[in-house]
N, C-alpha and C. Protein backbone atom coordinates (compact mmCIF):
# COMPACT_ATOMS: atom_id res chain seq x y z
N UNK A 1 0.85 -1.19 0.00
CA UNK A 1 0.00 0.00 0.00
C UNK A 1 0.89 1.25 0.00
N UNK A 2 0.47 2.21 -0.71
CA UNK A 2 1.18 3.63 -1.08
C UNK A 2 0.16 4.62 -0.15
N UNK A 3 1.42 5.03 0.05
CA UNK A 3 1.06 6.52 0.68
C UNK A 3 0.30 7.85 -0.13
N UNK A 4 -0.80 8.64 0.38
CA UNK A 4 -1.01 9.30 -0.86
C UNK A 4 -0.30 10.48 -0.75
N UNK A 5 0.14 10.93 -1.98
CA UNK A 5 0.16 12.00 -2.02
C UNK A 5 -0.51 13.89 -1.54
N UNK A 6 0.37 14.03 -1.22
CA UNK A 6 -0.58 15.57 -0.57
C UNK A 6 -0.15 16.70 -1.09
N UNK A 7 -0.73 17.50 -1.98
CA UNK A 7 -0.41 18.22 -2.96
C UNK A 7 -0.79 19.67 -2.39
N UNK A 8 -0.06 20.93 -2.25
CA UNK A 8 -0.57 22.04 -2.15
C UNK A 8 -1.91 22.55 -3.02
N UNK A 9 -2.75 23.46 -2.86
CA UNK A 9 -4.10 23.75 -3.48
C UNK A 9 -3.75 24.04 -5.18
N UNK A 10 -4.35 23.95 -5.60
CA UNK A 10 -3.76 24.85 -7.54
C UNK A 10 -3.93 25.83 -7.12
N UNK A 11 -4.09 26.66 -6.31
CA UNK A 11 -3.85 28.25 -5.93
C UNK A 11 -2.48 28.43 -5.59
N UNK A 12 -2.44 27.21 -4.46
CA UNK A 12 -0.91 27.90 -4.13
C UNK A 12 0.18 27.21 -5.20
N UNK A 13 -0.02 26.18 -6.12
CA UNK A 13 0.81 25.89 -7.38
C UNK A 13 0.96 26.81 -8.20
N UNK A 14 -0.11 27.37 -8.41
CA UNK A 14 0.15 28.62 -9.52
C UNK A 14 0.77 29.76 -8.92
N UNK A 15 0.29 30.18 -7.80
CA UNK A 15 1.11 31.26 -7.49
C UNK A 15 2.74 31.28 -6.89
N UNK A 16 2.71 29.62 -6.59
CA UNK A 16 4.33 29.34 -7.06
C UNK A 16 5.46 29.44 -8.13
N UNK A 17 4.14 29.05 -9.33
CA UNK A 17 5.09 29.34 -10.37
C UNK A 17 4.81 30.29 -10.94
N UNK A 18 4.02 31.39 -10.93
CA UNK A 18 4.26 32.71 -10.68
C UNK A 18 5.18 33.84 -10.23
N UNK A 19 5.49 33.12 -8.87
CA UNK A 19 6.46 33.57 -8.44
C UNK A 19 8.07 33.28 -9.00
N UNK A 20 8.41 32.03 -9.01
CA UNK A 20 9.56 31.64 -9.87
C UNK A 20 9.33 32.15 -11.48
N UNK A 21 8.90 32.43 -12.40
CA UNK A 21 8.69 33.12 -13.34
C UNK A 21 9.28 34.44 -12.69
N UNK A 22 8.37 35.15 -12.04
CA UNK A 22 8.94 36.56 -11.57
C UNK A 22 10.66 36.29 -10.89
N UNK A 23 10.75 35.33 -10.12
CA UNK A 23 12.58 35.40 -9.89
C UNK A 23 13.32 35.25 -10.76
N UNK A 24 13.26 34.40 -11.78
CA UNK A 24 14.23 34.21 -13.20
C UNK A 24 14.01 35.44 -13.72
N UNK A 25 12.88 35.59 -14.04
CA UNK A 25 12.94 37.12 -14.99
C UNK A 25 13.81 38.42 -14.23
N UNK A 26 14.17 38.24 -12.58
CA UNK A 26 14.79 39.36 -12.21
C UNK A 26 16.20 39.03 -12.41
N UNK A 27 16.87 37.13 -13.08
CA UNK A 27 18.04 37.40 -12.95
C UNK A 27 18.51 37.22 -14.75
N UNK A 28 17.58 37.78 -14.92
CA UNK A 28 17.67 37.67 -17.10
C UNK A 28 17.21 36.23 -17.82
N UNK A 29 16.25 35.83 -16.78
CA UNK A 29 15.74 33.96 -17.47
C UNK A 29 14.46 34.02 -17.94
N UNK A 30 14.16 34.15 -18.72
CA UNK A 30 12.46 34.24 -19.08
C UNK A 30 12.17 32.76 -19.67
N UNK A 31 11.32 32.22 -18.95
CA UNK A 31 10.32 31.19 -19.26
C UNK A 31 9.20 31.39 -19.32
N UNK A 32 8.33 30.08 -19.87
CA UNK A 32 6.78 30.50 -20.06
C UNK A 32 5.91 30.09 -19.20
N UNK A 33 5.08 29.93 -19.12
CA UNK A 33 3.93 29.93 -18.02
C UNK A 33 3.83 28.82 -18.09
N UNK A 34 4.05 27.88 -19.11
CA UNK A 34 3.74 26.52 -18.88
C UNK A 34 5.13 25.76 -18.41
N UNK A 35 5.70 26.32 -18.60
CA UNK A 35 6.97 25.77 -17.92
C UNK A 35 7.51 26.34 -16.89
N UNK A 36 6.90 27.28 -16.22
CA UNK A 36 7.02 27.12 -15.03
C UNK A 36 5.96 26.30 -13.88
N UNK A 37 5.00 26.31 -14.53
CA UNK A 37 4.23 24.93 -13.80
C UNK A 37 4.83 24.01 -14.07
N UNK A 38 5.14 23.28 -15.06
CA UNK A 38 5.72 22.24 -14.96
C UNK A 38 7.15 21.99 -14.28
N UNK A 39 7.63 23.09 -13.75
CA UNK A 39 8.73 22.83 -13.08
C UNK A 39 8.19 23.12 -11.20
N UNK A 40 7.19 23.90 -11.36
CA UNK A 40 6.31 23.75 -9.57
C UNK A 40 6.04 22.19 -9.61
N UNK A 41 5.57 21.63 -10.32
CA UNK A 41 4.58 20.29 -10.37
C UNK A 41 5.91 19.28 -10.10
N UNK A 42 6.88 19.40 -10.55
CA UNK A 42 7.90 18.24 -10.84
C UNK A 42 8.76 18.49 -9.21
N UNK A 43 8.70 19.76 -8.55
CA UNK A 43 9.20 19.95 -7.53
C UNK A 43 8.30 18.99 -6.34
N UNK A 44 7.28 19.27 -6.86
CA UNK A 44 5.99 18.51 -5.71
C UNK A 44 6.26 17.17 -5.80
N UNK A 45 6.33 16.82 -6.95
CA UNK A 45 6.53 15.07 -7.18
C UNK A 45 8.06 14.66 -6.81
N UNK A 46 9.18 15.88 -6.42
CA UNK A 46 10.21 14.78 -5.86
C UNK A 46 10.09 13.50 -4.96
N UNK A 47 10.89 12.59 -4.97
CA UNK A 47 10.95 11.60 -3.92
C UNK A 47 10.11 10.88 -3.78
N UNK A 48 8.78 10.77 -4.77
CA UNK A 48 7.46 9.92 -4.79
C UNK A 48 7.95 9.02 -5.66
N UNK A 49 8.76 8.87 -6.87
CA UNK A 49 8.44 8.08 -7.66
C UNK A 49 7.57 8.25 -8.74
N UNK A 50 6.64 9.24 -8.69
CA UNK A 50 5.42 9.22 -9.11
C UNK A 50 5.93 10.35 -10.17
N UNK A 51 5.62 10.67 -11.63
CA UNK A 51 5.71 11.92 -12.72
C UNK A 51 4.65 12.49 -12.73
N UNK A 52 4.48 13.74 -12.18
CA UNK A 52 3.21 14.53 -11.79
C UNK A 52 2.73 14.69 -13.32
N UNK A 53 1.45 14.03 -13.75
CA UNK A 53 0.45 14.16 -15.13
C UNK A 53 -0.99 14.74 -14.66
N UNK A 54 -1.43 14.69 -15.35
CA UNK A 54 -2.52 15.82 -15.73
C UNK A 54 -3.35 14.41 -14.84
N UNK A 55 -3.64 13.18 -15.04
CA UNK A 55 -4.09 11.93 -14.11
C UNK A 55 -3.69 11.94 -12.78
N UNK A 56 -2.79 12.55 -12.21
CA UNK A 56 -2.12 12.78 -10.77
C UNK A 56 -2.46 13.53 -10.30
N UNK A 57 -3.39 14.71 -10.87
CA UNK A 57 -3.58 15.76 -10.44
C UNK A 57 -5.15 15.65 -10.12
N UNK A 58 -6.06 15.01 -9.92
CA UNK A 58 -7.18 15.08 -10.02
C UNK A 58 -8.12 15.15 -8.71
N UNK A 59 -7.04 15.09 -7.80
CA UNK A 59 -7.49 15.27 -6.17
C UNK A 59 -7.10 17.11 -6.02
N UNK A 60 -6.31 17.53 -6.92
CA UNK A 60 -6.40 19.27 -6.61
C UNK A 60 -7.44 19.99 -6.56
N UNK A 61 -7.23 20.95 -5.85
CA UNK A 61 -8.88 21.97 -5.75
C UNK A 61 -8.54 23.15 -6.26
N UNK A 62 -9.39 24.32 -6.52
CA UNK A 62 -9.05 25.61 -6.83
C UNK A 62 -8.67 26.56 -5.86
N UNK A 63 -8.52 26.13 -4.49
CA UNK A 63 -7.77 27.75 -3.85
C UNK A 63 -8.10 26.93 -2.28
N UNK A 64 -7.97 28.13 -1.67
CA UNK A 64 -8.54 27.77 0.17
C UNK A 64 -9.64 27.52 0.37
């Protein structure tokens, strides 16, 4: 038996990678919006084993 996963809200995912978007861009790195979610999402899934997919995600909610 696996442990489940416990994922921050998609509020606070997005405004994670929101935020990292805004830090690269202050040190000359511009990425896109979809790749900075996908680099919030892949941070969440360290150490699980698990490749955070659009199927992994289906226990997320929209905010608080």
């Amino acid at each position: 038996m696996t442990t489940p996963i416990t994922l921050p809200s998609l509020f606070d995912l997005k405004t994670e990678a929101r935020q990292l978007r805004q830090d690269l861009a202050a040190f000359g790195t511009a990425i896109s919006h979809g790749q900075s979610l996908e680099r919030i999402a892949n941070r969440h899934a360290i150490g699980t084993g698990i490749p955070f997919t659009p199927q992994s995600a289906t226990g997320l909610h929209a905010g608080p």
